[in-house]
C-alpha atoms as a PDB file:
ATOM      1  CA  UNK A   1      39.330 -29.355   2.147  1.00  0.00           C
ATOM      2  CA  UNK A   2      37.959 -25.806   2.809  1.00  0.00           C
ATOM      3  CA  UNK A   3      40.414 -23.104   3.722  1.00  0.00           C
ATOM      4  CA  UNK A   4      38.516 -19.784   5.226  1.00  0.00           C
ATOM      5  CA  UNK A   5      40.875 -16.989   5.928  1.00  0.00           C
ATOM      6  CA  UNK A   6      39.353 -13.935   7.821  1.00  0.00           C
ATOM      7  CA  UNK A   7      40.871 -10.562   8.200  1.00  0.00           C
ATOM      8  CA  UNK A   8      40.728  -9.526  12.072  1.00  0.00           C
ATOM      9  CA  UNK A   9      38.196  -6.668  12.849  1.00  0.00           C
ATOM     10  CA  UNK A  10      39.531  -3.544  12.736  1.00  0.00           C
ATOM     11  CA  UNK A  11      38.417  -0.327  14.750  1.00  0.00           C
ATOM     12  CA  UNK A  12      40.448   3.105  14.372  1.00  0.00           C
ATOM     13  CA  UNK A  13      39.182   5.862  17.328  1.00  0.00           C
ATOM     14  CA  UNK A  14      40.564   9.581  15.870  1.00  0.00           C
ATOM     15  CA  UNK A  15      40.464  11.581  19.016  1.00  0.00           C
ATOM     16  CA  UNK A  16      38.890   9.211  21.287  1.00  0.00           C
ATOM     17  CA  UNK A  17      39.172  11.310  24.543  1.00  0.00           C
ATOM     18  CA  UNK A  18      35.673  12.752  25.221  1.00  0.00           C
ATOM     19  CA  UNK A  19      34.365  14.528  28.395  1.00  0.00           C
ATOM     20  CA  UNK A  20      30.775  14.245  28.928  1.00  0.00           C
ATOM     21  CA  UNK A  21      30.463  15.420  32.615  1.00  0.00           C
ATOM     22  CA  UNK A  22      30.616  19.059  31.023  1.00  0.00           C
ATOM     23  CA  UNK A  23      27.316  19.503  30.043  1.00  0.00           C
ATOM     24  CA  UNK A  24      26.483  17.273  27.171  1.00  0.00           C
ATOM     25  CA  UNK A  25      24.110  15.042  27.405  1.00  0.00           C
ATOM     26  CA  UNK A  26      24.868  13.198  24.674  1.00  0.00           C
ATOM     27  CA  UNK A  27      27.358  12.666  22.615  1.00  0.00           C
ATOM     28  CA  UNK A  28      27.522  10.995  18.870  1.00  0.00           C
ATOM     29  CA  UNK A  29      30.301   8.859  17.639  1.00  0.00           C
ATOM     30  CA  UNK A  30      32.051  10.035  14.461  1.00  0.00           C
ATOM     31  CA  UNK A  31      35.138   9.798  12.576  1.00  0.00           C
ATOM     32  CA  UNK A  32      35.257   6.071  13.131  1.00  0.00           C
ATOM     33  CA  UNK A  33      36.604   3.653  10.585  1.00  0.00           C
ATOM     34  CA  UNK A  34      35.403   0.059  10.834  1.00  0.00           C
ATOM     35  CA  UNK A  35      36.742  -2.630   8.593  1.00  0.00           C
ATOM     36  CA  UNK A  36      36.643  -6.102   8.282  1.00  0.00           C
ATOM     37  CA  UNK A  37      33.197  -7.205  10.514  1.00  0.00           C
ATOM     38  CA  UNK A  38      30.300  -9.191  10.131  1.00  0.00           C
ATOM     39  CA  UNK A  39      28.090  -7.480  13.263  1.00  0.00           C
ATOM     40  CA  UNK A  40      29.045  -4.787  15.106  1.00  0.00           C
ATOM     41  CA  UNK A  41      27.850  -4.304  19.173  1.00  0.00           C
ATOM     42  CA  UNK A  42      28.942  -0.892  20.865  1.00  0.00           C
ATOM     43  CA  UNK A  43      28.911  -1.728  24.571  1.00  0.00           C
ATOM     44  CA  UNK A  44      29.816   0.642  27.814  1.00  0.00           C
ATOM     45  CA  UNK A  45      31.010   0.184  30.948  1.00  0.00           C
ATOM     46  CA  UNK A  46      29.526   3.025  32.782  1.00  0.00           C
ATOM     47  CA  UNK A  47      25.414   4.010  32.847  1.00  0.00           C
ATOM     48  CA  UNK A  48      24.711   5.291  29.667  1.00  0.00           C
ATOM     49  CA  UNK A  49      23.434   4.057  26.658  1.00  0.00           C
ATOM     50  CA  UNK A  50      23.239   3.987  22.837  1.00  0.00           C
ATOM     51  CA  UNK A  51      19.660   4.454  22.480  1.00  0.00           C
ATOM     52  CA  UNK A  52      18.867   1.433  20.810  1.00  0.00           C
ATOM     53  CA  UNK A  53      21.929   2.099  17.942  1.00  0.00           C
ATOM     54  CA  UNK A  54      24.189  -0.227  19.366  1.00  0.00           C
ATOM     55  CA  UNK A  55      24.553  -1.768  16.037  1.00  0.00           C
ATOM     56  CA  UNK A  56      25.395   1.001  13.735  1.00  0.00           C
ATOM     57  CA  UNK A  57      28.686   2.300  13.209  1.00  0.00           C
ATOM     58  CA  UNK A  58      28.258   5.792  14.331  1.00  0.00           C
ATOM     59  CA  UNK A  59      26.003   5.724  17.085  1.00  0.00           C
ATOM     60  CA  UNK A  60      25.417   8.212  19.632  1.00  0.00           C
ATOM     61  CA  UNK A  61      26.295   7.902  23.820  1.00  0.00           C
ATOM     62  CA  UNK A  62      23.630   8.723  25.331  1.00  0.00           C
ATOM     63  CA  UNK A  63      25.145  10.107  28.614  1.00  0.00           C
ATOM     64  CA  UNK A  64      23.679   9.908  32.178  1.00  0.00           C
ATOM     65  CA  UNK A  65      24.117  11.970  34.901  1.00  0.00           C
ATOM     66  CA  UNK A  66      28.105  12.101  35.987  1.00  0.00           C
ATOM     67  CA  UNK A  67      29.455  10.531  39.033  1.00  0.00           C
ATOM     68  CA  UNK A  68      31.583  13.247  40.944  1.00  0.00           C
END
């Protein structure tokens, strides 16, 4: 018998609010602590994009133009 005990993926945000519509067109992602993963994938729901760092764990946003 194999017993295989994994810790659940942790992800702590400090200060996670963020406005990008005021002029910043980008916007990288620090003071992040990440514990307890195999692979990491940074997704978003609106338009922009990590550049191709989607994978790291402090990427930067990549912003597009806002929606007003």
């Amino acid at each position: 018998m194999v017993l295989t005990i994994n810790k659940i993926p942790e992800i702590t945000f400090i200060n996670p609010n963020v406005d990008l519509c005021v002029g910043t067109p980008n916007f990288p992602i620090t003071n992040v602590v990440i514990d307890h993963y195999d692979t990491l994938l940074w997704e978003t729901s609106g338009t922009g994009n990590f550049g191709g760092l989607e994978t790291t764990e402090a990427p930067t946003y990549f912003s597009n133009a806002c929606r007003l």
